[in-house]
C-alpha atoms as a PDB file:
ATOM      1  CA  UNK A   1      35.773 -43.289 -89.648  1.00  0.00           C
ATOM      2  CA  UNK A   2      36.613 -46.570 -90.919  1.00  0.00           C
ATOM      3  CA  UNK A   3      34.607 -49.126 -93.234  1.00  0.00           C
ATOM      4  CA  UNK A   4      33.171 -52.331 -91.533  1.00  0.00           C
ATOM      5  CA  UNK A   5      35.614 -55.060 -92.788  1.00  0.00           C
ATOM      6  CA  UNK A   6      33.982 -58.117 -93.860  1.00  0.00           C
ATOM      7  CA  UNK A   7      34.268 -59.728 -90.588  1.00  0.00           C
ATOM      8  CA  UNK A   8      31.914 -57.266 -88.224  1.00  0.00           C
ATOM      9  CA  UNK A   9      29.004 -56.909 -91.643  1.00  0.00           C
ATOM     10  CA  UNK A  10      28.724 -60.716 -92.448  1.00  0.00           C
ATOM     11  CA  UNK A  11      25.890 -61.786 -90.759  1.00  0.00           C
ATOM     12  CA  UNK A  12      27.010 -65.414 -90.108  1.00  0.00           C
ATOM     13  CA  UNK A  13      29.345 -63.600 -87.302  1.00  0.00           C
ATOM     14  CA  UNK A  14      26.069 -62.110 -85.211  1.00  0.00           C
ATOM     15  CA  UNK A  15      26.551 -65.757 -83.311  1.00  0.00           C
ATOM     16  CA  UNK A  16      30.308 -66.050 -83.067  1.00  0.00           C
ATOM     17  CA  UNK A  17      30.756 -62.467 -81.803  1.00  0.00           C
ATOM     18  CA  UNK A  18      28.143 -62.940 -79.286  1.00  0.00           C
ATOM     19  CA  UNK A  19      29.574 -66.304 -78.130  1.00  0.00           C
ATOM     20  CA  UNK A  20      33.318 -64.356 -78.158  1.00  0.00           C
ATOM     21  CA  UNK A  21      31.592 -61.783 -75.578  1.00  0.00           C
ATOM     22  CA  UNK A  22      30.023 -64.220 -73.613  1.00  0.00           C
ATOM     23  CA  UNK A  23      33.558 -66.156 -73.559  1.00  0.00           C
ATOM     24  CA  UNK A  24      35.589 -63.663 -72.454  1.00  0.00           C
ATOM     25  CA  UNK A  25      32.606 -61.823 -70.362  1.00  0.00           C
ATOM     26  CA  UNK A  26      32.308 -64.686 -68.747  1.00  0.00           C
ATOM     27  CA  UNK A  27      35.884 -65.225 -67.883  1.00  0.00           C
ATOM     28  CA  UNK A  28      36.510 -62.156 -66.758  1.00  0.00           C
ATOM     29  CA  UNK A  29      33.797 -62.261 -64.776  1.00  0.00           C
ATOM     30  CA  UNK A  30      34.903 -65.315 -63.042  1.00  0.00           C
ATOM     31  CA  UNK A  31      38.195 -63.908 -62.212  1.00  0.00           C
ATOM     32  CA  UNK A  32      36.524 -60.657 -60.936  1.00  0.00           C
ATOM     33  CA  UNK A  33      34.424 -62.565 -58.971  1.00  0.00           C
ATOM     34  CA  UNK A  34      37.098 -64.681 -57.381  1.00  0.00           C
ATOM     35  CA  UNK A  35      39.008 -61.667 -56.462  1.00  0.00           C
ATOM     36  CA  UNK A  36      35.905 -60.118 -54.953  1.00  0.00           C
ATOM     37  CA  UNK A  37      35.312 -63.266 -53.339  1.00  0.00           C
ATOM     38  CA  UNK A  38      38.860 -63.509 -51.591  1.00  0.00           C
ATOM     39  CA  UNK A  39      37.953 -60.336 -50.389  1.00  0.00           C
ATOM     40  CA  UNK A  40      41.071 -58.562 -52.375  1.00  0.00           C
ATOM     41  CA  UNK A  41      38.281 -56.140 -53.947  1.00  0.00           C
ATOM     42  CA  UNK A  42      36.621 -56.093 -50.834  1.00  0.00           C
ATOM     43  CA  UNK A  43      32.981 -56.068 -52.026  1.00  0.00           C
ATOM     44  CA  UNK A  44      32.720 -52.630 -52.351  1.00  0.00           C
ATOM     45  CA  UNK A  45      33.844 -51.943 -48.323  1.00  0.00           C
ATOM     46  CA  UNK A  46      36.412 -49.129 -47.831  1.00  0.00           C
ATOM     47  CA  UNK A  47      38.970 -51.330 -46.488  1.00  0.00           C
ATOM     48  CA  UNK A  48      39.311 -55.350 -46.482  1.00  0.00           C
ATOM     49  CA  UNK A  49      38.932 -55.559 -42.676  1.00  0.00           C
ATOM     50  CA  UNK A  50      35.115 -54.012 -43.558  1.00  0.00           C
ATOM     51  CA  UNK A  51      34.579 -56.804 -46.172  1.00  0.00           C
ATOM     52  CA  UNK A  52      31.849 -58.709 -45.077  1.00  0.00           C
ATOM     53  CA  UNK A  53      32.745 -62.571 -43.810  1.00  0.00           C
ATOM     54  CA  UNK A  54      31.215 -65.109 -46.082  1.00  0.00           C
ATOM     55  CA  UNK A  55      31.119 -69.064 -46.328  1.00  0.00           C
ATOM     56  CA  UNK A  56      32.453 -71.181 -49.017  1.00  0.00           C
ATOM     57  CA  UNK A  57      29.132 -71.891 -50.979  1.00  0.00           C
ATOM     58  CA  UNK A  58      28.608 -68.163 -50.602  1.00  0.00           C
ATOM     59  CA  UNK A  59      32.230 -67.595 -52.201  1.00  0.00           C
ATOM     60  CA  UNK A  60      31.302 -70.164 -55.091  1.00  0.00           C
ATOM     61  CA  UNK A  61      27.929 -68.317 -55.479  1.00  0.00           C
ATOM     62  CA  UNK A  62      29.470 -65.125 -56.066  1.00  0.00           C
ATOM     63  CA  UNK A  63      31.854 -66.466 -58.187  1.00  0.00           C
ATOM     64  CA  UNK A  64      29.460 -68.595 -60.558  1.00  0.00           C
ATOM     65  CA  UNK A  65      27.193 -64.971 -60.673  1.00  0.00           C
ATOM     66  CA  UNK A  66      29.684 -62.733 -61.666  1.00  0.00           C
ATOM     67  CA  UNK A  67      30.443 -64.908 -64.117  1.00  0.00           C
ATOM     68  CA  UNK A  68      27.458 -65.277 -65.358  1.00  0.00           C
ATOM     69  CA  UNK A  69      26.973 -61.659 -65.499  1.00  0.00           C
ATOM     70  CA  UNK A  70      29.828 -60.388 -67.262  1.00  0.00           C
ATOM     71  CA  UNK A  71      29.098 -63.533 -69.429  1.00  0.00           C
ATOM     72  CA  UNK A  72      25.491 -62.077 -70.316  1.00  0.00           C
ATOM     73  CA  UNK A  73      26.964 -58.730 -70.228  1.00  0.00           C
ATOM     74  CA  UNK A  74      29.855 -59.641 -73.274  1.00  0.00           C
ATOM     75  CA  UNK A  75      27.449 -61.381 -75.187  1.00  0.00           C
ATOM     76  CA  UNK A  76      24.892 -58.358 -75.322  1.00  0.00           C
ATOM     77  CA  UNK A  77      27.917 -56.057 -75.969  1.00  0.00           C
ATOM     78  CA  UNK A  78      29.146 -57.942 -78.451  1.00  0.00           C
ATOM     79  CA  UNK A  79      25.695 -58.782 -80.487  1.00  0.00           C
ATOM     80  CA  UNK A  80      24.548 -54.910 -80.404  1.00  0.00           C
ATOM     81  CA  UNK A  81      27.929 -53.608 -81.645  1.00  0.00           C
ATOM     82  CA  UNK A  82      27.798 -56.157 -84.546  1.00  0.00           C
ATOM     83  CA  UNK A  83      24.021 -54.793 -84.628  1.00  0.00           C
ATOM     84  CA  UNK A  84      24.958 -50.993 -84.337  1.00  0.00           C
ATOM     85  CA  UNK A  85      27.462 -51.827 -86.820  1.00  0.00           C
ATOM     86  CA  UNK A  86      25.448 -53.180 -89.516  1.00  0.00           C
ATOM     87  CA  UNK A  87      23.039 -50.715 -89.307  1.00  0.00           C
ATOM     88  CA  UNK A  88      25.574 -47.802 -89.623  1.00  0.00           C
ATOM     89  CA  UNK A  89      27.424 -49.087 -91.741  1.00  0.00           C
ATOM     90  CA  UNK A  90      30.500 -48.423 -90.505  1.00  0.00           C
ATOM     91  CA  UNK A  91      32.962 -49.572 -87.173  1.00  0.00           C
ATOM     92  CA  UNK A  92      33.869 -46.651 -84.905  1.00  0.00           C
ATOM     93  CA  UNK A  93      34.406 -46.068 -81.735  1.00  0.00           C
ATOM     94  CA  UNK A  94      31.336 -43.630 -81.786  1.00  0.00           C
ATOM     95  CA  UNK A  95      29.501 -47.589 -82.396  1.00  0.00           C
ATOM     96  CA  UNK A  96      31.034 -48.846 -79.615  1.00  0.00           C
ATOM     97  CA  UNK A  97      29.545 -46.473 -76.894  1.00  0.00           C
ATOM     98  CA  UNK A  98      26.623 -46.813 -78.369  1.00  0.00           C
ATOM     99  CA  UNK A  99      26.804 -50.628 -77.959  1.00  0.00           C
ATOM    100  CA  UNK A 100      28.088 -50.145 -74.697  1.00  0.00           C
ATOM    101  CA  UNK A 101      25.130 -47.664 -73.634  1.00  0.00           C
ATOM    102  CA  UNK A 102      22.576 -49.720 -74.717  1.00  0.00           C
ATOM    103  CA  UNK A 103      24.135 -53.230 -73.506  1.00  0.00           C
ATOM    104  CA  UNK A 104      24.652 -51.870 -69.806  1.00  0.00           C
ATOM    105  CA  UNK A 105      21.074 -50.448 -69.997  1.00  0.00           C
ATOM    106  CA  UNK A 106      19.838 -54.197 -68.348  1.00  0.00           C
ATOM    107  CA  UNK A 107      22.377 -53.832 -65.674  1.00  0.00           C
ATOM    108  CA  UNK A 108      21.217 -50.632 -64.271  1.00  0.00           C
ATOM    109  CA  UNK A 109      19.452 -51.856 -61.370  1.00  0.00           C
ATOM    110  CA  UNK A 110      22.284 -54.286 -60.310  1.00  0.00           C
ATOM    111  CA  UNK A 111      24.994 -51.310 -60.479  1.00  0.00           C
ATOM    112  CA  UNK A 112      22.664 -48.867 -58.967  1.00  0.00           C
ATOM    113  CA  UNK A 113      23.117 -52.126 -55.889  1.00  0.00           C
ATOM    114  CA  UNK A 114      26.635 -52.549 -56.318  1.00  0.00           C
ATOM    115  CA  UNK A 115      25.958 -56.183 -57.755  1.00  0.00           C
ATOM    116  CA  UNK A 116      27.821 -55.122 -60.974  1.00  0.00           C
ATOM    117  CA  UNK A 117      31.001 -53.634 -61.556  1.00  0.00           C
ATOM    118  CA  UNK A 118      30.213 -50.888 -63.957  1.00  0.00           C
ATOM    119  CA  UNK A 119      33.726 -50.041 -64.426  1.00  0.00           C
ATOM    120  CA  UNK A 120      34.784 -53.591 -65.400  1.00  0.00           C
ATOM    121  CA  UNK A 121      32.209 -53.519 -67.865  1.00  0.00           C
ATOM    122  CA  UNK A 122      33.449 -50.231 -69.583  1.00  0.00           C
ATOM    123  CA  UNK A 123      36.883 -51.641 -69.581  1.00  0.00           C
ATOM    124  CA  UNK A 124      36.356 -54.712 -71.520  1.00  0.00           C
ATOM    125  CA  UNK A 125      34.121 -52.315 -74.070  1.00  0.00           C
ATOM    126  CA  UNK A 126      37.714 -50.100 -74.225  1.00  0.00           C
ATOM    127  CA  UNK A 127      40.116 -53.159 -74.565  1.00  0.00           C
ATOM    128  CA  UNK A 128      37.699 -54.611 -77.515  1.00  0.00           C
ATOM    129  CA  UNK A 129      37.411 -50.702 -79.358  1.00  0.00           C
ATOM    130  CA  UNK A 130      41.388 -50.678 -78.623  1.00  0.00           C
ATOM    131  CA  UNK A 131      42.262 -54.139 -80.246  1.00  0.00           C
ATOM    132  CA  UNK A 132      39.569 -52.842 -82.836  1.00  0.00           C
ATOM    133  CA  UNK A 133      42.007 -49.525 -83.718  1.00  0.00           C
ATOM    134  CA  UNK A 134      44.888 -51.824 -83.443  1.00  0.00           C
ATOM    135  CA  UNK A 135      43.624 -54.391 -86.013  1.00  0.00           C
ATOM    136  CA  UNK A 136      42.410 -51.853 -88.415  1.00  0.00           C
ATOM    137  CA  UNK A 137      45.781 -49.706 -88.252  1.00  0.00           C
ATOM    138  CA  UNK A 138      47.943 -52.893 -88.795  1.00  0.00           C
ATOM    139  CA  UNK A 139      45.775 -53.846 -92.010  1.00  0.00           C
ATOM    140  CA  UNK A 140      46.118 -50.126 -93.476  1.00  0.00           C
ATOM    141  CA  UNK A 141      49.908 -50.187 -92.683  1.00  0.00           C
ATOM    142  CA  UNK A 142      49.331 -53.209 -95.317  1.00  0.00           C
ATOM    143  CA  UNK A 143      47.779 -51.266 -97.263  1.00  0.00           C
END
């Protein structure tokens, strides 16, 4: 397990990690919800020919929501790994499910409907413990 380095304990960076997860939350949600909107993920129908047929403003509706959502979703992951962090005292990726537990917990009821895209959500709490690992190793190969 690896020490938190100064930039996950200060507590100055509780609002600039939460507006990073909100930032890229919300941009990935915007793509996924462009995608899902073109019907190339099909809203959750087992071929594209199933997707359902859908208007413009409906397109830009589902667009600006998933947006939103993987916007709130970041921002929440990001804040309660800082949180789970701190309180540890340490970054691992053991901190990082935790985080990502307890930051999907809101969402439950909107995956349970299919109006969240569970697995999107898990891989953008991956891709953040992986650049994590990736950081750390490069500054102990400093070291």
């Amino acid at each position: 397990s690896r020490m938190v380095d100064s930039e996950r304990v200060s507590r100055g960076s509780l609002g600039m990690r939460a507006a990073f997860g909100a930032t890229v939350g919300g941009f990935t949600g915007l793509m996924l919800g462009a995608l899902d909107a073109s019907g190339l993920l099909t809203m959750g129908a087992k071929t594209p020919s199933a997707a359902p047929k859908i208007t413009g403003a409906e397109r830009g509706a589902m667009i600006a929501r998933t947006g939103i959502l993987f916007g709130v979703f970041g921002a929440l992951y990001q804040g309660t790994r800082h949180g789970v962090d701190r309180i540890r005292g340490k970054s691992n990726s053991e901190n990082a499910a935790i985080a990502g537990f307890i930051s999907l917990i809101p969402f439950t009821p909107l995956i349970m409907r299919r109006r969240f895209n569970m697995a999107y959500a898990i891989g953008i709490i991956v891709f953040d413990e992986y650049n994590d690992m990736e950081r750390q190793r490069m500054m102990d190969d400093r070291d």
